[in-house]
C-alpha atoms as a PDB file:
ATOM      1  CA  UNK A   1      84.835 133.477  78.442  1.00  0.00           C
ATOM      2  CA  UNK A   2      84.392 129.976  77.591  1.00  0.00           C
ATOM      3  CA  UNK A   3      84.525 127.001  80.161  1.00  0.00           C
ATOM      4  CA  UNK A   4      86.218 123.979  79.827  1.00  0.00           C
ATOM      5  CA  UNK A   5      84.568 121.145  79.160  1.00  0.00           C
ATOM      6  CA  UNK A   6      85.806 117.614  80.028  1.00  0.00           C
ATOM      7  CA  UNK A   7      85.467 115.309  77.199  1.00  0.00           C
ATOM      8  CA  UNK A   8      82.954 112.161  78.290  1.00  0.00           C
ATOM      9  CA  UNK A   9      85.207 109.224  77.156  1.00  0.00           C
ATOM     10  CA  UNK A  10      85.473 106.303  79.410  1.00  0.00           C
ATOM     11  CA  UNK A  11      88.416 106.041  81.307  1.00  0.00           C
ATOM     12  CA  UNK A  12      88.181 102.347  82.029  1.00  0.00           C
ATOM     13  CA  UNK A  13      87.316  99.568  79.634  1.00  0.00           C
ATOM     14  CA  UNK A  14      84.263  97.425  80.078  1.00  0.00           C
ATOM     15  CA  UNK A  15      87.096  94.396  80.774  1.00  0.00           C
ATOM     16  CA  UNK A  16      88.361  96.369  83.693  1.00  0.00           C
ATOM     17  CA  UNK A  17      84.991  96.332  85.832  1.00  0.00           C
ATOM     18  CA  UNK A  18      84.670  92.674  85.036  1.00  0.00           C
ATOM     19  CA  UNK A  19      87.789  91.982  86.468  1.00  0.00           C
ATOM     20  CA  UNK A  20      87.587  94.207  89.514  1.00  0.00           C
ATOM     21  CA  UNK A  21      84.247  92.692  90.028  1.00  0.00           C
ATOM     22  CA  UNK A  22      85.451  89.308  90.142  1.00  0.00           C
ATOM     23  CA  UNK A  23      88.437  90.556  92.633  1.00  0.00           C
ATOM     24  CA  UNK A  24      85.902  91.589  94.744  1.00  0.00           C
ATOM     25  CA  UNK A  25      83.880  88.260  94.567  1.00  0.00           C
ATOM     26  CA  UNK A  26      86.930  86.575  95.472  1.00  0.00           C
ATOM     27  CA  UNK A  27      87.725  89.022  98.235  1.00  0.00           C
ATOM     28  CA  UNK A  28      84.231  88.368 100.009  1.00  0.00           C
ATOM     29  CA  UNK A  29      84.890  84.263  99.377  1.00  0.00           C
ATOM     30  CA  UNK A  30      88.156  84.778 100.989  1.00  0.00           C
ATOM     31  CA  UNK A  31      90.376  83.420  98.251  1.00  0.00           C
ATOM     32  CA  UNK A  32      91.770  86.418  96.789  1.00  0.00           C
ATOM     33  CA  UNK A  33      95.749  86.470  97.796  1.00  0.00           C
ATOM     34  CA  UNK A  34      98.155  89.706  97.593  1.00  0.00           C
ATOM     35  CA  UNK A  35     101.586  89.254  96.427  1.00  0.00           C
ATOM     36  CA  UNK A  36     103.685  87.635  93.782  1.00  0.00           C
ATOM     37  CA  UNK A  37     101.944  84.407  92.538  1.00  0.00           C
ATOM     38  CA  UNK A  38      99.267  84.590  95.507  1.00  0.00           C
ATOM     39  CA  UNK A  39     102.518  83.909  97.628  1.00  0.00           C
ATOM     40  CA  UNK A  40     101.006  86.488 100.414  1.00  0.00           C
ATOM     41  CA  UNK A  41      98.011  86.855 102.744  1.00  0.00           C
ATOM     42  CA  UNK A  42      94.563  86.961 101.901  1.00  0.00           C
ATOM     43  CA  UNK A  43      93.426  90.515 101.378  1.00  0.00           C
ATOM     44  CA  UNK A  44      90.807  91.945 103.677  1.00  0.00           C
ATOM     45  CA  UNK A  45      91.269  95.575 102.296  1.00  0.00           C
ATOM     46  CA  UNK A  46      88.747  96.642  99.287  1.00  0.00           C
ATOM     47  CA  UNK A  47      90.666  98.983  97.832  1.00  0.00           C
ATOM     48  CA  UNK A  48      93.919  96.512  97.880  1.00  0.00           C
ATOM     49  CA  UNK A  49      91.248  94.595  95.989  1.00  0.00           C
ATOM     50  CA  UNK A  50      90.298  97.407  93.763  1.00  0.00           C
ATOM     51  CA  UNK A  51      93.882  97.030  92.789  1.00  0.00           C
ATOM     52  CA  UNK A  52      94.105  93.974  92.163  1.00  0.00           C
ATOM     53  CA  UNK A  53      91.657  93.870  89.866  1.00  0.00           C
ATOM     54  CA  UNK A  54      93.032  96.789  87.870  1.00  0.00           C
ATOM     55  CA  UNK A  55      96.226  95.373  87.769  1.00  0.00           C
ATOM     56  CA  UNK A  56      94.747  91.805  86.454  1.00  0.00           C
ATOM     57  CA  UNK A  57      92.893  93.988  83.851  1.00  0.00           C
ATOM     58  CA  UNK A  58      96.077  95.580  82.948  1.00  0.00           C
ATOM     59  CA  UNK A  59      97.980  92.309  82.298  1.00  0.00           C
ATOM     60  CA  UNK A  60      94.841  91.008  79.926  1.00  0.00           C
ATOM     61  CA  UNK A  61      95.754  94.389  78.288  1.00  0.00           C
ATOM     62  CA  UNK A  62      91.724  95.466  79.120  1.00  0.00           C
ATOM     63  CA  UNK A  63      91.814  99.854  78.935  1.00  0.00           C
ATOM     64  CA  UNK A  64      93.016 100.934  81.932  1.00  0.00           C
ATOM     65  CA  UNK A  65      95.029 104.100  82.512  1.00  0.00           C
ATOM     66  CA  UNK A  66      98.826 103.532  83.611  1.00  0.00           C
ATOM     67  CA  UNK A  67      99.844 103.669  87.265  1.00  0.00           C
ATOM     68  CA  UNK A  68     100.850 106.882  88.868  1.00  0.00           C
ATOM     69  CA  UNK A  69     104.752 107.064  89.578  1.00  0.00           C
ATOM     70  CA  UNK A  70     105.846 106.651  92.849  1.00  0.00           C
END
């Protein structure tokens, strides 16, 4: 009985790392902002800045895979 194998494709784009990287180096500076426009607090939270990042990525159209539904 065979096993499944996964296929090794990246899931995210080079793009995407870049630009959670630099969410992250503007998380640790202290001048990454959640919200509409930067409208909201400064994010403490690394995965909110994981986020972030992904969702700037997105926007630039970099590969990332599409949100899960709520």
């Amino acid at each position: 009985m065979p096993t499944k194998r996964r296929s090794s494709r990246r899931r995210y784009g080079k793009a995407a790392g870049k630009s959670v990287a630099s969410a992250m180096r503007r998380r640790k500076r202290g001048t990454l902002k959640s919200g509409r426009g930067g409208k909201g607090g400064t994010v403490k939270s690394r995965q909110q800045a994981i986020a972030i990042g992904l969702s700037e990525a997105r926007d630039r159209g970099a590969k990332v895979p599409r949100r899960k539904a709520a």
